[in-house]
N, C-alpha and C. Protein backbone atom coordinates (compact mmCIF):
# COMPACT_ATOMS: atom_id res chain seq x y z
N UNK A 1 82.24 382.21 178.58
CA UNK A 1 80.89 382.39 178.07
C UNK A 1 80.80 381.94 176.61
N UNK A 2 81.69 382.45 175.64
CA UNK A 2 81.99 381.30 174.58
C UNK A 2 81.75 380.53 174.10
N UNK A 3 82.65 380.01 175.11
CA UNK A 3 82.75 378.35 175.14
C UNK A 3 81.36 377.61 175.11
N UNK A 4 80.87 377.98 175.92
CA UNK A 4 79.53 377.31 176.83
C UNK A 4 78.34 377.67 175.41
N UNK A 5 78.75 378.65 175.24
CA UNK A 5 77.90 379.29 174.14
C UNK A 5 77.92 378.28 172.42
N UNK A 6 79.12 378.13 172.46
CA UNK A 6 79.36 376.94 171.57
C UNK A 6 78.79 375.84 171.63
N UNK A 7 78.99 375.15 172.98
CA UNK A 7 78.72 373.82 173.38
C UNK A 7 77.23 373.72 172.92
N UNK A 8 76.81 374.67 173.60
CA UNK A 8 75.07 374.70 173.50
C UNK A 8 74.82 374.48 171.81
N UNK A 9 75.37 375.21 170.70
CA UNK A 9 74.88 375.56 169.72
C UNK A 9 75.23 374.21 168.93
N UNK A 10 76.40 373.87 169.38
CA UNK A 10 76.80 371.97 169.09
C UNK A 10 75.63 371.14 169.14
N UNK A 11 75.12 370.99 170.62
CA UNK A 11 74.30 370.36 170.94
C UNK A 11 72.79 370.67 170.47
N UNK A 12 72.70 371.55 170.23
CA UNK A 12 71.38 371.49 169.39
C UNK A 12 71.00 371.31 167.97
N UNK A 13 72.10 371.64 167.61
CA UNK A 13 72.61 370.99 165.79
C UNK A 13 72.62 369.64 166.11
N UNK A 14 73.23 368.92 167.14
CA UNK A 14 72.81 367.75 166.92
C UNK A 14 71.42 367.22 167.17
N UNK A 15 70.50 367.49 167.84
CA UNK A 15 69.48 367.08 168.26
C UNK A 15 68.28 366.99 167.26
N UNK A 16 68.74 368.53 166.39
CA UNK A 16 68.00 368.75 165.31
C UNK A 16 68.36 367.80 164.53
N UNK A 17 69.63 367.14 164.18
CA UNK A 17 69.88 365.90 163.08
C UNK A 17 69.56 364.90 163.04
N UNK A 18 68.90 364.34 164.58
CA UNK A 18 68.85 363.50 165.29
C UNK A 18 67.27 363.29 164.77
N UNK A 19 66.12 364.39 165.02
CA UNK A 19 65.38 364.36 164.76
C UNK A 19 64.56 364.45 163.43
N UNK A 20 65.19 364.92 162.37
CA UNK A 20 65.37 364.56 161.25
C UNK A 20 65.43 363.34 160.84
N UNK A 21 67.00 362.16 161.43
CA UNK A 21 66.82 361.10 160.96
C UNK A 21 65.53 360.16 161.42
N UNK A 22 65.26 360.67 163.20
CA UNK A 22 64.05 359.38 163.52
C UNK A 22 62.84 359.70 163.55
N UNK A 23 62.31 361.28 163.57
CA UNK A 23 61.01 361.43 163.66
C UNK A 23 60.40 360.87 162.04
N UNK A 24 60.72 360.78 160.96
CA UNK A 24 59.64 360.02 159.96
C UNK A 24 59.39 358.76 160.77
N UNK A 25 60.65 358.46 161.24
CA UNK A 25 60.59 356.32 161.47
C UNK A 25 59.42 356.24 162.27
N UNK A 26 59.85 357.26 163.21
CA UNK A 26 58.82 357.35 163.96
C UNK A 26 57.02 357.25 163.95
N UNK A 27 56.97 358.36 162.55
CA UNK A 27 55.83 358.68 162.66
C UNK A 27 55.58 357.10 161.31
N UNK A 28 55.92 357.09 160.54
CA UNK A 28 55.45 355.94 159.93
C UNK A 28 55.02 354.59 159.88
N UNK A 29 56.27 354.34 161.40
CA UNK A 29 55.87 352.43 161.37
C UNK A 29 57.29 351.69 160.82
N UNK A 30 57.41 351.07 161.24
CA UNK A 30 58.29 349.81 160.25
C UNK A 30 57.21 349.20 159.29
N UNK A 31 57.63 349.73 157.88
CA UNK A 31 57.11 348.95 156.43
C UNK A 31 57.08 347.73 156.36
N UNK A 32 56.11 346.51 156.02
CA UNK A 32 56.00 345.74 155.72
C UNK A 32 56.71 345.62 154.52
N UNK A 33 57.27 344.56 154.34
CA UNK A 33 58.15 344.08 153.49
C UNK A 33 57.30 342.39 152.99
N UNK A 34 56.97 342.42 151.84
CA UNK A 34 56.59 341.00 151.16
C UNK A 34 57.46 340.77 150.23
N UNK A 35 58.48 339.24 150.98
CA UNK A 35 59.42 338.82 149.19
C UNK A 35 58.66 337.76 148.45
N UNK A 36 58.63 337.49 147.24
CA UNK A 36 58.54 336.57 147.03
C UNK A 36 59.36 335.46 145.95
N UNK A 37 59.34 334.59 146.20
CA UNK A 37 60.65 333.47 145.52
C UNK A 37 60.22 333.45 144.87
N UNK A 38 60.41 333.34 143.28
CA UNK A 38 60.01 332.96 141.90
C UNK A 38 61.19 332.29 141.10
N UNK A 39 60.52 331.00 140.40
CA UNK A 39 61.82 329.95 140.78
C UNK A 39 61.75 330.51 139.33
N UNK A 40 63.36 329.86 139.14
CA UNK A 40 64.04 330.23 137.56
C UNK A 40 64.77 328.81 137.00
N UNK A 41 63.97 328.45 135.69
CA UNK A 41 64.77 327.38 135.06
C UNK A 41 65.77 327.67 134.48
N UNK A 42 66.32 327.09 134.97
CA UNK A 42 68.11 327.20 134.15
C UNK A 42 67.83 326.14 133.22
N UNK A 43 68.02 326.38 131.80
CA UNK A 43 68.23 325.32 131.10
C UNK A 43 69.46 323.95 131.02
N UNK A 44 69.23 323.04 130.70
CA UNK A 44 70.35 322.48 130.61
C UNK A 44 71.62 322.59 129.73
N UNK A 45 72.56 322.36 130.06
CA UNK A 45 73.47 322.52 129.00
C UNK A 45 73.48 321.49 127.97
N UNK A 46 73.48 321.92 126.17
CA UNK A 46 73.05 321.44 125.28
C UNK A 46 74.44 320.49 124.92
N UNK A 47 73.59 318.98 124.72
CA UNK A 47 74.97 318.28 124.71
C UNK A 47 75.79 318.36 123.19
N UNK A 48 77.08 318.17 123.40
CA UNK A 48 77.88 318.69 122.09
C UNK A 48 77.96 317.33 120.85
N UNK A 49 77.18 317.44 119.66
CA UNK A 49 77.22 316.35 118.87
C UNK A 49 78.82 315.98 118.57
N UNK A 50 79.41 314.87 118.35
CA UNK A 50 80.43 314.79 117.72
C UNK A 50 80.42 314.76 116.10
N UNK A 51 81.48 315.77 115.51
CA UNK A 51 81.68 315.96 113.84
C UNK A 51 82.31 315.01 113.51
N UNK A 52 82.42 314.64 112.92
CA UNK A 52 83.17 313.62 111.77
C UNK A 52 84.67 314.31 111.27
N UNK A 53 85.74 314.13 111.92
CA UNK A 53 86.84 314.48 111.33
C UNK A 53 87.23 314.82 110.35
N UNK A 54 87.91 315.76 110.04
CA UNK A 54 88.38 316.39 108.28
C UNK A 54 89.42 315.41 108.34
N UNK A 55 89.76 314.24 106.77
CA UNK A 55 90.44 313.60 106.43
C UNK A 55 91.54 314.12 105.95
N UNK A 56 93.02 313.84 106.48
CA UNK A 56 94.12 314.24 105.95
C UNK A 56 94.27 314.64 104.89
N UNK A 57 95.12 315.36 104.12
CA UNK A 57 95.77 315.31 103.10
C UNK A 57 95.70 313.83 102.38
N UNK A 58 96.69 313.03 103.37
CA UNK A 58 97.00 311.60 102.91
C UNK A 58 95.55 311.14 102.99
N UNK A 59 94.70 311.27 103.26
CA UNK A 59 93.42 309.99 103.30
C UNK A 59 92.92 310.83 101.52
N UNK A 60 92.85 311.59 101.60
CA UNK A 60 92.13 312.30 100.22
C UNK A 60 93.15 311.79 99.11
N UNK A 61 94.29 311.45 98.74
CA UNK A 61 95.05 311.27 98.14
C UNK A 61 94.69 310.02 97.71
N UNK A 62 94.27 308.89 99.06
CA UNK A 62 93.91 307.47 98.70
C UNK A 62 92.92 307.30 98.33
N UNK A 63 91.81 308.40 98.84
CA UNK A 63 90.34 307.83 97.86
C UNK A 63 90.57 308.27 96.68
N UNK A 64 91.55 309.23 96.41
CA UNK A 64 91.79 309.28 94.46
C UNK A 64 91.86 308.45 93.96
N UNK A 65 93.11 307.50 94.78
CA UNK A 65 93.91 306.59 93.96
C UNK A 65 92.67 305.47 93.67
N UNK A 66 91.89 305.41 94.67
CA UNK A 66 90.95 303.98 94.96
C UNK A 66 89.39 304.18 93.70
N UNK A 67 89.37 305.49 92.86
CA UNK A 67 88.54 305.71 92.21
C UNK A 67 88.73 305.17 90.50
N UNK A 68 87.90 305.22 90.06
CA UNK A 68 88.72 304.28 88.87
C UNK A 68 88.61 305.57 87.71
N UNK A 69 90.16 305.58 87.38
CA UNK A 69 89.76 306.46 86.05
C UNK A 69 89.47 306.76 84.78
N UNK A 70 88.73 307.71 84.56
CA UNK A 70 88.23 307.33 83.07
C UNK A 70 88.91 307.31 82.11
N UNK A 71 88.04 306.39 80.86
CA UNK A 71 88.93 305.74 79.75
C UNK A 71 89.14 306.91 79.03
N UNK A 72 90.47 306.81 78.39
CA UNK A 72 90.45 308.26 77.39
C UNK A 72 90.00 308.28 76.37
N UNK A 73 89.46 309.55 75.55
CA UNK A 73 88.49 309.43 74.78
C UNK A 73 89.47 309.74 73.67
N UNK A 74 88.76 308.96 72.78
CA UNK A 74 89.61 309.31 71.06
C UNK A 74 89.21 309.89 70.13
N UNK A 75 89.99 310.44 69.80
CA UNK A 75 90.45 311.47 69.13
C UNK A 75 90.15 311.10 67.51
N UNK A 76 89.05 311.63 66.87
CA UNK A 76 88.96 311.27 65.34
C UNK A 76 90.12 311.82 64.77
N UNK A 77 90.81 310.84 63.78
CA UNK A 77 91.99 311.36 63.65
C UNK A 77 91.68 312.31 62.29
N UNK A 78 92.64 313.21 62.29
CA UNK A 78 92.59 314.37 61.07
C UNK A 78 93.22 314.31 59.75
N UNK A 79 93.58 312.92 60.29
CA UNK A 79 94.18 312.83 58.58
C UNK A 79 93.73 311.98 57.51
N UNK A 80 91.55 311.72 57.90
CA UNK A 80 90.63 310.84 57.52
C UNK A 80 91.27 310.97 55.87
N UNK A 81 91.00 310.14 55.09
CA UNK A 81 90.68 310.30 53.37
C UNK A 81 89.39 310.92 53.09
N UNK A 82 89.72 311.50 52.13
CA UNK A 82 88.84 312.33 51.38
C UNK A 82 87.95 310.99 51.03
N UNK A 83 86.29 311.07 50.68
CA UNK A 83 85.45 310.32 50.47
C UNK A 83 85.93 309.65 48.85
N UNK A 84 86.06 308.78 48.75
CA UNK A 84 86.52 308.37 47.20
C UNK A 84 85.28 309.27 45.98
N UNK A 85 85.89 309.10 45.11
CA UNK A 85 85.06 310.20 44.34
C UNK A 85 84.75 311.35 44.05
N UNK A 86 85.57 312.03 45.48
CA UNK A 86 85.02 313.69 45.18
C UNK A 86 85.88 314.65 43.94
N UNK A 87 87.66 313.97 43.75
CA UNK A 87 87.87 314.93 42.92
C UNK A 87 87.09 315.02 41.82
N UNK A 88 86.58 313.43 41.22
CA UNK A 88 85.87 313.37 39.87
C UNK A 88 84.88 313.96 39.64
N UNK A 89 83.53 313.92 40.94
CA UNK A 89 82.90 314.70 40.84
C UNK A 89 82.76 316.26 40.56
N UNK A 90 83.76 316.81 41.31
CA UNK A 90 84.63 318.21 41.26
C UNK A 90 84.97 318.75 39.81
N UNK A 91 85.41 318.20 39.47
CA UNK A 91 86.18 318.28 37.72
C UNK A 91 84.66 318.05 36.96
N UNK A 92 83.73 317.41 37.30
CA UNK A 92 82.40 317.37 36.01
C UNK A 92 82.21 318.75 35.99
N UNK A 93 81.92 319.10 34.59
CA UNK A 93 80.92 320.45 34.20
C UNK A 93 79.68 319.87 34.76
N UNK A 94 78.90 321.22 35.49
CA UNK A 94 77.39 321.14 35.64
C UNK A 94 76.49 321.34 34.79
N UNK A 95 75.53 320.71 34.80
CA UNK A 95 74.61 320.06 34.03
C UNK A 95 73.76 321.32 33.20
N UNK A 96 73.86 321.90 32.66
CA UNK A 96 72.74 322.99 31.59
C UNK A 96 71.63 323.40 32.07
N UNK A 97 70.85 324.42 32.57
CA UNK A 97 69.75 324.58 32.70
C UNK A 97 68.94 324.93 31.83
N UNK A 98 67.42 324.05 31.87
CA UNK A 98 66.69 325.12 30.73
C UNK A 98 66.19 325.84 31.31
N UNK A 99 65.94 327.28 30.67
CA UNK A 99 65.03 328.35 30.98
C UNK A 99 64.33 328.32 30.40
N UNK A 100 62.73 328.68 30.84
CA UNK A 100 61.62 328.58 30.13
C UNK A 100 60.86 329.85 30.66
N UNK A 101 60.63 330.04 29.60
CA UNK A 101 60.27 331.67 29.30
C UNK A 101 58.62 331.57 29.51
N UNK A 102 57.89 332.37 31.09
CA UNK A 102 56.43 332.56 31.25
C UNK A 102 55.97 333.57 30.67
N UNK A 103 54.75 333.86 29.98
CA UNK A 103 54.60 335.29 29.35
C UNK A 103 53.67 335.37 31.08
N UNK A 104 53.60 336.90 30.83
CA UNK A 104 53.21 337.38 32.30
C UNK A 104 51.71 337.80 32.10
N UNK A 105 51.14 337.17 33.16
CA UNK A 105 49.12 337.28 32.77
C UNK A 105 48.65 339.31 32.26
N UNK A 106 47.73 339.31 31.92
CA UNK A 106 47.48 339.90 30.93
C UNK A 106 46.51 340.91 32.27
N UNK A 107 47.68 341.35 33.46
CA UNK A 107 46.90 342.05 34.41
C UNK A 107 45.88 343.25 33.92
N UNK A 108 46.62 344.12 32.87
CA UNK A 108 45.60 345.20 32.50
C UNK A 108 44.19 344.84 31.81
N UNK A 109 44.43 344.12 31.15
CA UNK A 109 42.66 343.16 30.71
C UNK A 109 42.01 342.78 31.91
N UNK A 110 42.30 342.18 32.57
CA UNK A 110 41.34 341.92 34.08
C UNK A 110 41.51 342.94 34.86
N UNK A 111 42.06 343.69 34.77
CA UNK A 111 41.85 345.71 35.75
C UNK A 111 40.64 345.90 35.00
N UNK A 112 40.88 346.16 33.46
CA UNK A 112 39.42 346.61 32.92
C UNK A 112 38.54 346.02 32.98
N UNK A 113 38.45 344.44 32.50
CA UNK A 113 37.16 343.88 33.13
C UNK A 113 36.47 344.10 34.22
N UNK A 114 37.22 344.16 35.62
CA UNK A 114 36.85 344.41 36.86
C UNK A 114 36.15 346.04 36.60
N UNK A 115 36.54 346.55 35.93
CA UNK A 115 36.09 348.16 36.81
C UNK A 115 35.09 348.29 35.74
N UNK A 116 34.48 347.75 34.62
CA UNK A 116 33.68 347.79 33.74
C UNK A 116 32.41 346.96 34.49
N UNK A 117 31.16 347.82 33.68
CA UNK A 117 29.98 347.17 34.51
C UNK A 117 29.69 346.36 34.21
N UNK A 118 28.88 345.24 34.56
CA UNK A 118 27.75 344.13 34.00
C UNK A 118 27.28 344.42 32.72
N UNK A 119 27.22 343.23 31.65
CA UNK A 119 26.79 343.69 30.52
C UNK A 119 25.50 343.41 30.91
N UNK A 120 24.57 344.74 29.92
CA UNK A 120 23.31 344.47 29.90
C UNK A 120 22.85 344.70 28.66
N UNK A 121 21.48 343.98 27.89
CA UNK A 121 21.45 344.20 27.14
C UNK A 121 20.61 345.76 26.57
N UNK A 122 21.48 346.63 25.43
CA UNK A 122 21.07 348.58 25.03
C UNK A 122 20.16 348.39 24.89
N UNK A 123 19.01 347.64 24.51
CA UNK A 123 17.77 347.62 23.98
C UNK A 123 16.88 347.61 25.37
N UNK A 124 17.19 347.09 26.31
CA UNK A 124 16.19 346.91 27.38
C UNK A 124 16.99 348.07 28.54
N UNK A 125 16.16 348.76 29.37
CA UNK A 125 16.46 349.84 30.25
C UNK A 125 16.91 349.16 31.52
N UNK A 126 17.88 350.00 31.80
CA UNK A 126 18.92 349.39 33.32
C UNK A 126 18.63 350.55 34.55
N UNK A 127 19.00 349.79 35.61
CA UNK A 127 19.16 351.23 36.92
C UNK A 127 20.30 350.80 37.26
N UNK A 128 20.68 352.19 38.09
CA UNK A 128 22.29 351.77 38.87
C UNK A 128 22.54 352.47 39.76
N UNK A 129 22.89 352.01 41.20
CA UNK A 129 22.98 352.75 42.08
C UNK A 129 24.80 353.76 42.15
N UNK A 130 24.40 355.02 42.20
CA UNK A 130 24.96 356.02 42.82
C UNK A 130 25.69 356.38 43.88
N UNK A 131 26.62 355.19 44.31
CA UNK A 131 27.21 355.93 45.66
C UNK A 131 28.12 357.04 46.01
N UNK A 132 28.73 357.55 45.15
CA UNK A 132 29.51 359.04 45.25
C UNK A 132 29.91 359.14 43.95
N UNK A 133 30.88 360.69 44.17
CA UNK A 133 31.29 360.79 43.07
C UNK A 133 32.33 362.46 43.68
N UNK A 134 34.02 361.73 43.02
CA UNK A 134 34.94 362.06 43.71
C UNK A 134 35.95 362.85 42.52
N UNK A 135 36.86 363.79 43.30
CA UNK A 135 37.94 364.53 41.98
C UNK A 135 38.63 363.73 41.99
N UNK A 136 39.80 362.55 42.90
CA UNK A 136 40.89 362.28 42.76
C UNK A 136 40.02 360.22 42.46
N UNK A 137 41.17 360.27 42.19
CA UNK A 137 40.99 358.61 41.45
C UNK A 137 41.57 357.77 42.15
N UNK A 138 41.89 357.93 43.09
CA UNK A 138 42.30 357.25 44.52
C UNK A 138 41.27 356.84 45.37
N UNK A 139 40.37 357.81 45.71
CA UNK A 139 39.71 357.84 46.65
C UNK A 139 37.90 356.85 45.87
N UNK A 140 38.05 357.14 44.63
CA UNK A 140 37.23 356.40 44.12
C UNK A 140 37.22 354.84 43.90
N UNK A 141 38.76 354.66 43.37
CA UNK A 141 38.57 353.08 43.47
C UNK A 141 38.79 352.48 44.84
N UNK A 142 39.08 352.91 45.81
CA UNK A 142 38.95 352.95 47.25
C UNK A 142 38.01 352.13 47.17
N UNK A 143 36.70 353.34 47.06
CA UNK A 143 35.37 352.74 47.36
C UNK A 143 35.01 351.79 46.74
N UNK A 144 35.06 351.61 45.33
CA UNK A 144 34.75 350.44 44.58
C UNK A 144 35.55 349.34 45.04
N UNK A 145 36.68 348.72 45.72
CA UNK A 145 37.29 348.10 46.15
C UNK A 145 36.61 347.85 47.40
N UNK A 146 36.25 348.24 48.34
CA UNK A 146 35.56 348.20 49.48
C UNK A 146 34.08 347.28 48.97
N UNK A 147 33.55 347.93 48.34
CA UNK A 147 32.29 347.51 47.64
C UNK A 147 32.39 345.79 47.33
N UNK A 148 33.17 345.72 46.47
CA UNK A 148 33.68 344.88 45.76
C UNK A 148 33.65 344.04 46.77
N UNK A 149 34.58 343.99 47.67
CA UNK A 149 35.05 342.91 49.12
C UNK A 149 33.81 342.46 49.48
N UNK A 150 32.77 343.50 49.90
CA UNK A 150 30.93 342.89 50.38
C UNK A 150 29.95 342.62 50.18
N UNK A 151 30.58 342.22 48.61
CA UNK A 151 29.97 341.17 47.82
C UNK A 151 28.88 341.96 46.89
N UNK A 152 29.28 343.38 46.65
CA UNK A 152 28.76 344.06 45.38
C UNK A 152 29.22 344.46 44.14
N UNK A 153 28.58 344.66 43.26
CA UNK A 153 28.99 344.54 41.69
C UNK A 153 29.40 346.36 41.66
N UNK A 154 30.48 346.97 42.13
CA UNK A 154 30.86 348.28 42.08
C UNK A 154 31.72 348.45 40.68
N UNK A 155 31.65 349.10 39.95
CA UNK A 155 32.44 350.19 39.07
C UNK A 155 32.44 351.49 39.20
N UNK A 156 33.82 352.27 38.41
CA UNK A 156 33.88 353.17 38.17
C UNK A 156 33.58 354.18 36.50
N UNK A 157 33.09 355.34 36.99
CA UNK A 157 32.44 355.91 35.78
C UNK A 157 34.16 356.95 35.96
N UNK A 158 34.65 357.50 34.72
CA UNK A 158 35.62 358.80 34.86
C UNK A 158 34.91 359.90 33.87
N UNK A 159 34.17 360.12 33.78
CA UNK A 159 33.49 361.16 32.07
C UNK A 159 34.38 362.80 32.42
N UNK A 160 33.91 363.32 31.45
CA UNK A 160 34.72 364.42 32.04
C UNK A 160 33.59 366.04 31.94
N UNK A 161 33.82 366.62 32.42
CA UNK A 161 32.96 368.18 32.70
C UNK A 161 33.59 369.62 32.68
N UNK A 162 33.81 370.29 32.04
CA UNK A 162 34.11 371.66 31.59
C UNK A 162 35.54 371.72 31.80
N UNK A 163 36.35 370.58 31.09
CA UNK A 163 37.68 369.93 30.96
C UNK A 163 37.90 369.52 32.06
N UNK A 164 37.46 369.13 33.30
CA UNK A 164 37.86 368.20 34.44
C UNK A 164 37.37 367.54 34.41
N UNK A 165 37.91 366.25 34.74
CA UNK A 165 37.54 364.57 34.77
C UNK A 165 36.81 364.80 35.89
N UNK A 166 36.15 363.51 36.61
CA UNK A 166 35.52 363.42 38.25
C UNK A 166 34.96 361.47 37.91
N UNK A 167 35.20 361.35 38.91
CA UNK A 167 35.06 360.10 39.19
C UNK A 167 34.11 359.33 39.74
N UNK A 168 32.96 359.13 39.14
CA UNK A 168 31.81 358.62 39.69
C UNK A 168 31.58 357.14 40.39
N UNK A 169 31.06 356.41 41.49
CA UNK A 169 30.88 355.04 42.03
C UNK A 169 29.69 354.62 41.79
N UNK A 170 28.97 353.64 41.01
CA UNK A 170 28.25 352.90 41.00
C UNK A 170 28.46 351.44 41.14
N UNK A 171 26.81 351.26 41.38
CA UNK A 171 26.64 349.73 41.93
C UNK A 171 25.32 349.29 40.90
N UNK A 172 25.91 348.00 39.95
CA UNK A 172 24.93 347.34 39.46
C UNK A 172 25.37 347.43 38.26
N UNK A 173 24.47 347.09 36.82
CA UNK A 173 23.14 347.25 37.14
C UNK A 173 22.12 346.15 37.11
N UNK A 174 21.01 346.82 37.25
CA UNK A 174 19.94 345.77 36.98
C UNK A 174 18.55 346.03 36.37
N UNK A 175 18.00 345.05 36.23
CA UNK A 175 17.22 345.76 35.20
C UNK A 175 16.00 346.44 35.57
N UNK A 176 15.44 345.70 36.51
CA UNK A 176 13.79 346.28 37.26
C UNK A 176 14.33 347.60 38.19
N UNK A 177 13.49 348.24 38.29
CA UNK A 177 13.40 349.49 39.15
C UNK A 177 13.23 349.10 40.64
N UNK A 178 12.67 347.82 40.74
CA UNK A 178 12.57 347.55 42.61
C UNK A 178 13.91 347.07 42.92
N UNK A 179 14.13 346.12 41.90
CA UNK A 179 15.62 345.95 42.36
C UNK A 179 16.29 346.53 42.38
N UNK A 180 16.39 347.94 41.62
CA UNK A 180 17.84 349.18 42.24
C UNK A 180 16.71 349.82 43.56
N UNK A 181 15.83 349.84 43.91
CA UNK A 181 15.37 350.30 45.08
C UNK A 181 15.82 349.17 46.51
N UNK A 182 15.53 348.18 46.34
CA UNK A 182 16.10 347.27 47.09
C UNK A 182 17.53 347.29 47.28
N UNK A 183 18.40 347.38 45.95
CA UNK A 183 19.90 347.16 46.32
C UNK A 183 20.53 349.05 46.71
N UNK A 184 19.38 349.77 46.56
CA UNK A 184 19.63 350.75 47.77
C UNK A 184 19.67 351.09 48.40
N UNK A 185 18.35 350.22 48.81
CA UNK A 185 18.37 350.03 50.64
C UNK A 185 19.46 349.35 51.40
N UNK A 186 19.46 348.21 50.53
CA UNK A 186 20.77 347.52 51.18
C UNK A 186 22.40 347.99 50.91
N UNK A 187 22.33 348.84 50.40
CA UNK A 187 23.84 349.78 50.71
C UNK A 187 23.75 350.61 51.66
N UNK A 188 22.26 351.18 51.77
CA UNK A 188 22.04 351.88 52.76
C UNK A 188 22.38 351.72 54.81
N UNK A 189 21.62 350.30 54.35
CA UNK A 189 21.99 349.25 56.01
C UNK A 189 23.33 349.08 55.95
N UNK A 190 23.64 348.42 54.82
CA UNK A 190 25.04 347.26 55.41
C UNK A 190 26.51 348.10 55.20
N UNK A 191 26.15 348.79 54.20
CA UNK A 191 27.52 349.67 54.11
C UNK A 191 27.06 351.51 54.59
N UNK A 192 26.02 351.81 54.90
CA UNK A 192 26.10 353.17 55.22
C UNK A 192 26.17 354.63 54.51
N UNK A 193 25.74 353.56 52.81
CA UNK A 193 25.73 355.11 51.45
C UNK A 193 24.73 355.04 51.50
N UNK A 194 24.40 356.49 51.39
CA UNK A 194 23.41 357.16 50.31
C UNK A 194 23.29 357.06 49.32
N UNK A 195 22.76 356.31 48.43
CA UNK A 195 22.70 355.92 46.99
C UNK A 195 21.89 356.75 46.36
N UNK A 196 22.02 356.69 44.71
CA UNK A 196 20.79 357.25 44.38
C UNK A 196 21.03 356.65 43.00
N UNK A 197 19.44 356.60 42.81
CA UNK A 197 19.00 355.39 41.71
C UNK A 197 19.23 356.21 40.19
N UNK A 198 19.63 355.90 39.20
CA UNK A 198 19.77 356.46 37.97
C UNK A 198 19.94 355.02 36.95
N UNK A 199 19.34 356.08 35.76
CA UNK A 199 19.83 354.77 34.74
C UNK A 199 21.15 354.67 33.73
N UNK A 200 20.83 353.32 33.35
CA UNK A 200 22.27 352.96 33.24
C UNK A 200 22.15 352.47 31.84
N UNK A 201 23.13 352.74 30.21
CA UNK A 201 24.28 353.72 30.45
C UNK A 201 23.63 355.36 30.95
């Protein structure tokens, strides 16, 4: 009973494997299959240029020999003569210089001229414009120097006030009253002071 019992259980393990492998085939069909050829260029093989041989040892040796070589160059010789004349020259005493003595320009006379005003004549009345008036004496001829450059007639006043100096800037003078009104306007435009008109001395 076994046995038989076996056989059976054999045989249906196989049947089941059986059906496994063919029932898809079955149920599906044989698949169409489409190949298609798609051609392939093989290139050709690229033909091999021939090089030009590396020349022996010995061939390089003969195009040396066959080159022509250069002339040798000469040599200034070092044991030239001295230029005739030089010891004599050598041995002269040199020649004397004169010195001539400049007196040196007379800078402090033209400082004062410059910073001194226009002469005018005491008998007839002057104006003069006012553009500041400073403690240090730096800052004053500053301005008069500035002045000066833009083509105005600037001096400096120094008088002194309850024992301190101060340093006054004027411009001019001149003699009519429109003309220090005019040349106050025009410090006013072109250089940017406040002037103020007074007379002069």
């Amino acid at each position: 009973m076994q046995q038989r019992l076996k056989q059976r259980l054999i045989g249906a393990a196989v049947l089941v494997a059986l059906a496994v492998i063919f029932l898809p085939m079955l149920l599906t069909g044989p698949s169409d299959r489409h190949t298609m050829d798609v051609p392939i260029e093989i290139p050709q093989r690229p033909q091999m240029t021939e090089v030009p041989g590396i020349p022996e040892p010995a061939d390089i040796e003969q195009l040396a020999e066959r080159q022509p070589s250069a002339p040798p160059v000469e040599r200034p010789s070092q044991t030239a003569s001295a230029p005739a004349g030089q010891g004599e020259e050598a041995s002269e005493e040199p020649a004397e210089l004169e010195v001539v003595e400049v007196e040196p320009p007379a800078v402090a006379a033209a400082e004062e001229t410059q910073s001194s005003p226009q002469a005018v004549d005491s008998d007839m009345a002057a104006w003069a414009i006012q553009v500041g008036s400073f403690g240090r004496e730096s800052n004053a001829f500053g301005l008069r120097d500035r002045l000066r450059e833009a083509g105005f007639s600037a001096y400096v006043e120094a008088p002194e006030a309850q024992g301190s100096r101060f340093y006054r800037v004027r411009v001019g003078p001149v003699v009519e009253r429109d003309e220090a009104d005019a040349l106050k306007t025009r410090l006013q435009e072109e250089e940017g002071l406040p002037g103020l008109v007074v007379s002069h001395p």
